[in-house]
PDB file of N, CA and C in Angstrom:
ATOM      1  N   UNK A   1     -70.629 -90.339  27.583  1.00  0.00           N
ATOM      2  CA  UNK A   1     -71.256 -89.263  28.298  1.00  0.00           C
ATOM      3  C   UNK A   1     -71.645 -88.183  27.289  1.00  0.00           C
ATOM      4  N   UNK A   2     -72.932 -87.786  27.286  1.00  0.00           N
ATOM      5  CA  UNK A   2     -73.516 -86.732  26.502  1.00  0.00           C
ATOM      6  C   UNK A   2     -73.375 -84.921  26.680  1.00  0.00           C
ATOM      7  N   UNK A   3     -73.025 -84.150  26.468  1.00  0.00           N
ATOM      8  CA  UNK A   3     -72.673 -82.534  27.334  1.00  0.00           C
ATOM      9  C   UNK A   3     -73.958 -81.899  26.435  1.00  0.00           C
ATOM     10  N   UNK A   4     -74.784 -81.330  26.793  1.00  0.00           N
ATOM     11  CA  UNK A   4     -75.297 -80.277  26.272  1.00  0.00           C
ATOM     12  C   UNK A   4     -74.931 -79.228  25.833  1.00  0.00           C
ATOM     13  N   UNK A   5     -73.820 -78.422  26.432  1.00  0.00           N
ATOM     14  CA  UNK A   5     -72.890 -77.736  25.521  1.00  0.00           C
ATOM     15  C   UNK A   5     -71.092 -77.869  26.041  1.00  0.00           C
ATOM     16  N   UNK A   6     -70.384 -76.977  25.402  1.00  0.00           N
ATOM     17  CA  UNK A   6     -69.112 -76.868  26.128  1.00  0.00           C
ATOM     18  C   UNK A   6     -69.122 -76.154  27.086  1.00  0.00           C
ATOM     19  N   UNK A   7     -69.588 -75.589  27.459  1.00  0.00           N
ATOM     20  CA  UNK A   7     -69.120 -75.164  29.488  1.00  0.00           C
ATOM     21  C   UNK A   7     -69.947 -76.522  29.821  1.00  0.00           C
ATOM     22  N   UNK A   8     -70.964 -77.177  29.796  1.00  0.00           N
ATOM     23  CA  UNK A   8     -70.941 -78.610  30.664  1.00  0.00           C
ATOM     24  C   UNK A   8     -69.909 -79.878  30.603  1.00  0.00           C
ATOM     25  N   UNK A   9     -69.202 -79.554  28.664  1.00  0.00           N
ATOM     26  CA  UNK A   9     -68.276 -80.355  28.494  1.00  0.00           C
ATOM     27  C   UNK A   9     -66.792 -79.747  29.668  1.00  0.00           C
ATOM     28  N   UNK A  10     -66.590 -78.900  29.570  1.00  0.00           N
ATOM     29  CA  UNK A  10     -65.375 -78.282  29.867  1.00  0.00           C
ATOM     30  C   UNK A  10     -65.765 -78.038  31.730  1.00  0.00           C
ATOM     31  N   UNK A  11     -67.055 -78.405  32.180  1.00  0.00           N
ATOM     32  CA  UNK A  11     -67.466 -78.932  33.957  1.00  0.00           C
ATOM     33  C   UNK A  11     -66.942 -80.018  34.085  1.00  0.00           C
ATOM     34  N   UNK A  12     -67.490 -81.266  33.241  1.00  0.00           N
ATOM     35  CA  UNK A  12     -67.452 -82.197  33.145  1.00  0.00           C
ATOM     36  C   UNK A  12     -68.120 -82.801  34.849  1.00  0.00           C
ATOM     37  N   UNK A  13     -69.352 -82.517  34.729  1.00  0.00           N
ATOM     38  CA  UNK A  13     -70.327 -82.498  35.850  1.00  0.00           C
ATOM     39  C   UNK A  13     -69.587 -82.291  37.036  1.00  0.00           C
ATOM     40  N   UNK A  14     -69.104 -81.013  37.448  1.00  0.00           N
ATOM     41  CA  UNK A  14     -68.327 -80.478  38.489  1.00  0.00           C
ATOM     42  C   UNK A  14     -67.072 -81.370  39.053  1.00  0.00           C
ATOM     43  N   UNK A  15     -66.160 -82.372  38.268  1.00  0.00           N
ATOM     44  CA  UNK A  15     -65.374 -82.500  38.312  1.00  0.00           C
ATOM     45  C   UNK A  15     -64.130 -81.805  37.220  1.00  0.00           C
ATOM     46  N   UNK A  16     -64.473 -81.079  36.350  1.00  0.00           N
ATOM     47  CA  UNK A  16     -63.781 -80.721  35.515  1.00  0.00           C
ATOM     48  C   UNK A  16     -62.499 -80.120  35.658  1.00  0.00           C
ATOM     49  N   UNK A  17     -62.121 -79.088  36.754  1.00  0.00           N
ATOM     50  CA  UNK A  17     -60.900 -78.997  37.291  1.00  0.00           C
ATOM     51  C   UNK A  17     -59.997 -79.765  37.452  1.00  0.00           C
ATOM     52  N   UNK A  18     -60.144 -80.837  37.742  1.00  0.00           N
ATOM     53  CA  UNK A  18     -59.519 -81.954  38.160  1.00  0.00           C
ATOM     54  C   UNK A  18     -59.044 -82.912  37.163  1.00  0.00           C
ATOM     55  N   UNK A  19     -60.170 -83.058  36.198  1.00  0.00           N
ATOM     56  CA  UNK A  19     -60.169 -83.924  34.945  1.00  0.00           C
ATOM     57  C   UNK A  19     -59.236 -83.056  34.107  1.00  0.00           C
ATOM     58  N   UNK A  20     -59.135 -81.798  33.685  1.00  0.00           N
ATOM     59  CA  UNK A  20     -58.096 -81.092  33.275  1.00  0.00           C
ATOM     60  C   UNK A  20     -56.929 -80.777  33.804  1.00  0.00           C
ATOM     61  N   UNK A  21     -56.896 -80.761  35.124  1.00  0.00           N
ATOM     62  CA  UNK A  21     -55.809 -80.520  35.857  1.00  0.00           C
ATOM     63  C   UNK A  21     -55.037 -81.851  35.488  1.00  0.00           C
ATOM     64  N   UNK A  22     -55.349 -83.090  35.670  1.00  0.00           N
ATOM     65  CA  UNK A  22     -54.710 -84.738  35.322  1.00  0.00           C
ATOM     66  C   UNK A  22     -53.926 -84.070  33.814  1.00  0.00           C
ATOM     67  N   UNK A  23     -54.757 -83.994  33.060  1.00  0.00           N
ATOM     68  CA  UNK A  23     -54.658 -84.195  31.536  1.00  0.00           C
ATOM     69  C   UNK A  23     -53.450 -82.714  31.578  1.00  0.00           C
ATOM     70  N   UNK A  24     -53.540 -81.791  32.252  1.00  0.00           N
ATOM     71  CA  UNK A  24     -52.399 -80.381  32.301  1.00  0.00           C
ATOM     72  C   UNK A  24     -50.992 -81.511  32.674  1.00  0.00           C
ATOM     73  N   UNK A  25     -51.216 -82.261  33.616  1.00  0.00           N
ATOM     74  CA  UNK A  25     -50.028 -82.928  34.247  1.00  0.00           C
ATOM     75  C   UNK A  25     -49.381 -83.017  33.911  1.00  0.00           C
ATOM     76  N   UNK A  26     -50.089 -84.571  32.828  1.00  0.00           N
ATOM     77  CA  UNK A  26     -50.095 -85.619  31.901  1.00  0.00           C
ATOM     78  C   UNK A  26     -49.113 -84.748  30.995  1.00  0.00           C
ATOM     79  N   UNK A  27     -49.780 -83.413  30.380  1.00  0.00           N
ATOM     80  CA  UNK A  27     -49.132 -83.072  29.032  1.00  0.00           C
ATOM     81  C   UNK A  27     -47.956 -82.764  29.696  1.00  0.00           C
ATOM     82  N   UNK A  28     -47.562 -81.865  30.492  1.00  0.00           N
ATOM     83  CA  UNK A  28     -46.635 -81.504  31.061  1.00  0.00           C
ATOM     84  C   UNK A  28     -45.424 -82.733  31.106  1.00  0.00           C
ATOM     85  N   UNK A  29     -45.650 -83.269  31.766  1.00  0.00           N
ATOM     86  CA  UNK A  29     -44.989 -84.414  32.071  1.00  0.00           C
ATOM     87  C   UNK A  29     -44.018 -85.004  30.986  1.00  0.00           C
ATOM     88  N   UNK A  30     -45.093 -85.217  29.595  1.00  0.00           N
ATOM     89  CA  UNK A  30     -44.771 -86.139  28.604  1.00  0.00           C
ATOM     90  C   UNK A  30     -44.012 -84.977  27.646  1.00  0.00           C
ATOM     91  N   UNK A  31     -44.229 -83.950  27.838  1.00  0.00           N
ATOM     92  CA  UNK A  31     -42.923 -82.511  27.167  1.00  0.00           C
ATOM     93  C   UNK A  31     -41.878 -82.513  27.949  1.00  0.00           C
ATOM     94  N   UNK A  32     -42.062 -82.591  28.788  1.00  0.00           N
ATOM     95  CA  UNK A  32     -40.732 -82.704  29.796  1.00  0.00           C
ATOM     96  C   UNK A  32     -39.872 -83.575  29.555  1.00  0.00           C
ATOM     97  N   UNK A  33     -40.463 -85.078  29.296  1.00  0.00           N
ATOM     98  CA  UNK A  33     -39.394 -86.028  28.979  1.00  0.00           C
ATOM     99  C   UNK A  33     -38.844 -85.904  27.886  1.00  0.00           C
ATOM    100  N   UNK A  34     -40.165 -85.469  26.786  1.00  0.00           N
ATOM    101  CA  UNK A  34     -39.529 -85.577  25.299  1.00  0.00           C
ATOM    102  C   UNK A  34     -37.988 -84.479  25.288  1.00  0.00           C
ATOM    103  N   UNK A  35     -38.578 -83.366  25.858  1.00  0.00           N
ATOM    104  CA  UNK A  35     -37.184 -82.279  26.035  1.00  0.00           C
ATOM    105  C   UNK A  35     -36.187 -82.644  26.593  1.00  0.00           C
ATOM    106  N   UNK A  36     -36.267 -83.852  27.789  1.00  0.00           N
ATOM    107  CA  UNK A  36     -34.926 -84.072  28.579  1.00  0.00           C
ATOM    108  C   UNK A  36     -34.405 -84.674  27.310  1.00  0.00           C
ATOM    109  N   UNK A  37     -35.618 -86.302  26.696  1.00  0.00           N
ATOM    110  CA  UNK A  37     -34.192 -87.430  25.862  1.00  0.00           C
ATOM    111  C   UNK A  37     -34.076 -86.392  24.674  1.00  0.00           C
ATOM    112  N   UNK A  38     -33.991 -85.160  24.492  1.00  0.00           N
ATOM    113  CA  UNK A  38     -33.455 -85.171  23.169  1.00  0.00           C
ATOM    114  C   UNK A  38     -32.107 -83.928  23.670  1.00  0.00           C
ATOM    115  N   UNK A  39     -32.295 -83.703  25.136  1.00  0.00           N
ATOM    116  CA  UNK A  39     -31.044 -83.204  25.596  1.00  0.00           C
ATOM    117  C   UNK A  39     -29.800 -84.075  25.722  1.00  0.00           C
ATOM    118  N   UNK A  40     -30.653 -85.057  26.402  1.00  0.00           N
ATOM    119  CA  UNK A  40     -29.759 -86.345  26.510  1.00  0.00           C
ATOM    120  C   UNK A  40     -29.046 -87.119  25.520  1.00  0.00           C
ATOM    121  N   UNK A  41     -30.088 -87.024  24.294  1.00  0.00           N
ATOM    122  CA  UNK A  41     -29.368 -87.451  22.993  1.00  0.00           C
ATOM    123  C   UNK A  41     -28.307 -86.621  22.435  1.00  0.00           C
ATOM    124  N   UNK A  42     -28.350 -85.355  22.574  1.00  0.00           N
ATOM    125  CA  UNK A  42     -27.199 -84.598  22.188  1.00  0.00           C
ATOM    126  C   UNK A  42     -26.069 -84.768  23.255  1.00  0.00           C
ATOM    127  N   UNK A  43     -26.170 -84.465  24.145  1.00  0.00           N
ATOM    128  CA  UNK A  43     -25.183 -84.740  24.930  1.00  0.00           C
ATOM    129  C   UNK A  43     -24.197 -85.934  24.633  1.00  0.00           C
ATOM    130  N   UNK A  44     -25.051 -87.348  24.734  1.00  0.00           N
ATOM    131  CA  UNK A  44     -24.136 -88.223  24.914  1.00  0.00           C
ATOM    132  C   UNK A  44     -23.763 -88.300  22.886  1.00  0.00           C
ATOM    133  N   UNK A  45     -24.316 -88.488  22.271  1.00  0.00           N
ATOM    134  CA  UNK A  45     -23.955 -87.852  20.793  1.00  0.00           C
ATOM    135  C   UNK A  45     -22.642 -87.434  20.887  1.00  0.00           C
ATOM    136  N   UNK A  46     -22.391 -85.792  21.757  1.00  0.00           N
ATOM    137  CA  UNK A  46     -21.502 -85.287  21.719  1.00  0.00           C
ATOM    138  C   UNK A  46     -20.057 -85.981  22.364  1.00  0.00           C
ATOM    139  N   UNK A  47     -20.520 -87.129  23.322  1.00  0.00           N
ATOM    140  CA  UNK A  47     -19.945 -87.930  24.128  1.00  0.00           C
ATOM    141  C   UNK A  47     -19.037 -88.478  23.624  1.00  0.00           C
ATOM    142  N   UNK A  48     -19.732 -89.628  22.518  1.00  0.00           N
ATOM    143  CA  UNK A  48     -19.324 -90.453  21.608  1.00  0.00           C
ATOM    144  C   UNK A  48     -18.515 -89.796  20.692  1.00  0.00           C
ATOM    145  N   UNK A  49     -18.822 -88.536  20.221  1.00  0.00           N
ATOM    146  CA  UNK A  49     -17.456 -87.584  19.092  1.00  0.00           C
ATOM    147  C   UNK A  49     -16.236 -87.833  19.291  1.00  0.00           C
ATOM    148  N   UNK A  50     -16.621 -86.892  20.978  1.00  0.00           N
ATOM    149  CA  UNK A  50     -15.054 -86.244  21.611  1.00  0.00           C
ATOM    150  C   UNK A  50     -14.572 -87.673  22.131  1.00  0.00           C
ATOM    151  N   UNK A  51     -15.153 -88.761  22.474  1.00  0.00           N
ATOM    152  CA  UNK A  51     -14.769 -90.103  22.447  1.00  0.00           C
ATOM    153  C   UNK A  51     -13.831 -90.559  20.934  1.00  0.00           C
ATOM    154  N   UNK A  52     -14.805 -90.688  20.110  1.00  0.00           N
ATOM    155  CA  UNK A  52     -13.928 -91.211  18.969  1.00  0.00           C
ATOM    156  C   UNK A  52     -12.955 -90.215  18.053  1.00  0.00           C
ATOM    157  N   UNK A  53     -12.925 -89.034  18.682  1.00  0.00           N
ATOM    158  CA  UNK A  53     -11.783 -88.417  18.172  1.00  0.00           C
ATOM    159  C   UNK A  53     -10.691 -88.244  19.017  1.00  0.00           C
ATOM    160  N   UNK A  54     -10.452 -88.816  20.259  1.00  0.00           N
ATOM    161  CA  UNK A  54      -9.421 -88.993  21.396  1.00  0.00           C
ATOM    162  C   UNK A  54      -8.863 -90.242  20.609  1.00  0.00           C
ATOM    163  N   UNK A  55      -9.850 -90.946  20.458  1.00  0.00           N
ATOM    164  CA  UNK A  55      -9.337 -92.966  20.187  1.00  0.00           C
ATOM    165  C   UNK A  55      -7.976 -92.835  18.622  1.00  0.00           C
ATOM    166  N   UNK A  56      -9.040 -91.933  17.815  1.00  0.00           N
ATOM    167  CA  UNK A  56      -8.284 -91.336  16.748  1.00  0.00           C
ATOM    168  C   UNK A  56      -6.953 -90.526  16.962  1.00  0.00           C
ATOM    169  N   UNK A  57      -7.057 -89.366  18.095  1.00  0.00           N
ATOM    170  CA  UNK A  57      -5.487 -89.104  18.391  1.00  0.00           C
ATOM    171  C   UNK A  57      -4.660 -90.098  19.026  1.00  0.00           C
ATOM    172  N   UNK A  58      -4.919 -91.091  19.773  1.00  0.00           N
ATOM    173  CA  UNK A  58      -4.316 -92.202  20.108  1.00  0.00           C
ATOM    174  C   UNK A  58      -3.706 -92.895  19.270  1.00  0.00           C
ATOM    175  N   UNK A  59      -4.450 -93.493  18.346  1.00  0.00           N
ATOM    176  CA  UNK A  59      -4.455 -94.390  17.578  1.00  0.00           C
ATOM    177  C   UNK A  59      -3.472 -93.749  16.435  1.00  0.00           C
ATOM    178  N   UNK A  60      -2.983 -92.427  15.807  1.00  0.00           N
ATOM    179  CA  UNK A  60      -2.156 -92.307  15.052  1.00  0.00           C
ATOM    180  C   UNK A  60      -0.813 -91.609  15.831  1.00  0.00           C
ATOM    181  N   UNK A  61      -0.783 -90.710  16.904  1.00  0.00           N
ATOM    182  CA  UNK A  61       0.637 -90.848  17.602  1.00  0.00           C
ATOM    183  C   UNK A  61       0.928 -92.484  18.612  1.00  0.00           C
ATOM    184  N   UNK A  62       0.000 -93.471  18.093  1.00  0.00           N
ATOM    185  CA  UNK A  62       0.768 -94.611  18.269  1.00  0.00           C
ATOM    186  C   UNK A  62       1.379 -95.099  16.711  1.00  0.00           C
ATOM    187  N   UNK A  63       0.903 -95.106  16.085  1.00  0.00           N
ATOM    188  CA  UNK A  63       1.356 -95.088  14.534  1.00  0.00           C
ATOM    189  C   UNK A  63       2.678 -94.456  14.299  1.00  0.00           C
ATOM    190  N   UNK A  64       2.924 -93.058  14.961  1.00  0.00           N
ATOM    191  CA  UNK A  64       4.065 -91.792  14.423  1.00  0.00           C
ATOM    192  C   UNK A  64       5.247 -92.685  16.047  1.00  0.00           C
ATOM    193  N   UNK A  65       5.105 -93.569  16.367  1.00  0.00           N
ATOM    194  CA  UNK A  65       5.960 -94.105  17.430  1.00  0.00           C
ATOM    195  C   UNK A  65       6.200 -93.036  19.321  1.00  0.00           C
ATOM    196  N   UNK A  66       4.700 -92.366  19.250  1.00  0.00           N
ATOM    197  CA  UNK A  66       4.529 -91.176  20.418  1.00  0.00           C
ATOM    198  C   UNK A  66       4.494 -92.441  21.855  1.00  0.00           C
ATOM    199  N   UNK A  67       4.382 -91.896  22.318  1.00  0.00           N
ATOM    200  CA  UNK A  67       4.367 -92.476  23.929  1.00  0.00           C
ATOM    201  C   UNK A  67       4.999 -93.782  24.123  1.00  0.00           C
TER     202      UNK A  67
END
């Protein structure tokens, strides 16, 4: 498709609201997830720590003859 200038590009022959509004979504959407998995990655990250440093207090007051 050819535009004669940018306000016909940025009409996009009187659908342009719409065609930007998708693409507003779209971006929206795909920031949103990126922000959740890298919440999510810390979190469970943090999961796995306080996980393997429990296994670790276990694992040496079974050593020192505890429980």
């Amino acid at each position: 498709m050819f535009f004669q200038s940018w306000s016909d590009f940025l009409n996009m022959g009187g659908y342009g609201f719409y065609v930007w509004l998708s693409y507003g979504v779209s971006l929206a959407a795909i920031v949103g997830l990126i922000v959740q998995s890298y919440r999510g990655k810390k979190t469970i990250f943090a999961e796995v720590k306080r996980e393997l440093a429990r296994e670790q207090r276990l694992q040496a007051n079974k050593t020192r003859g505890g429980l």
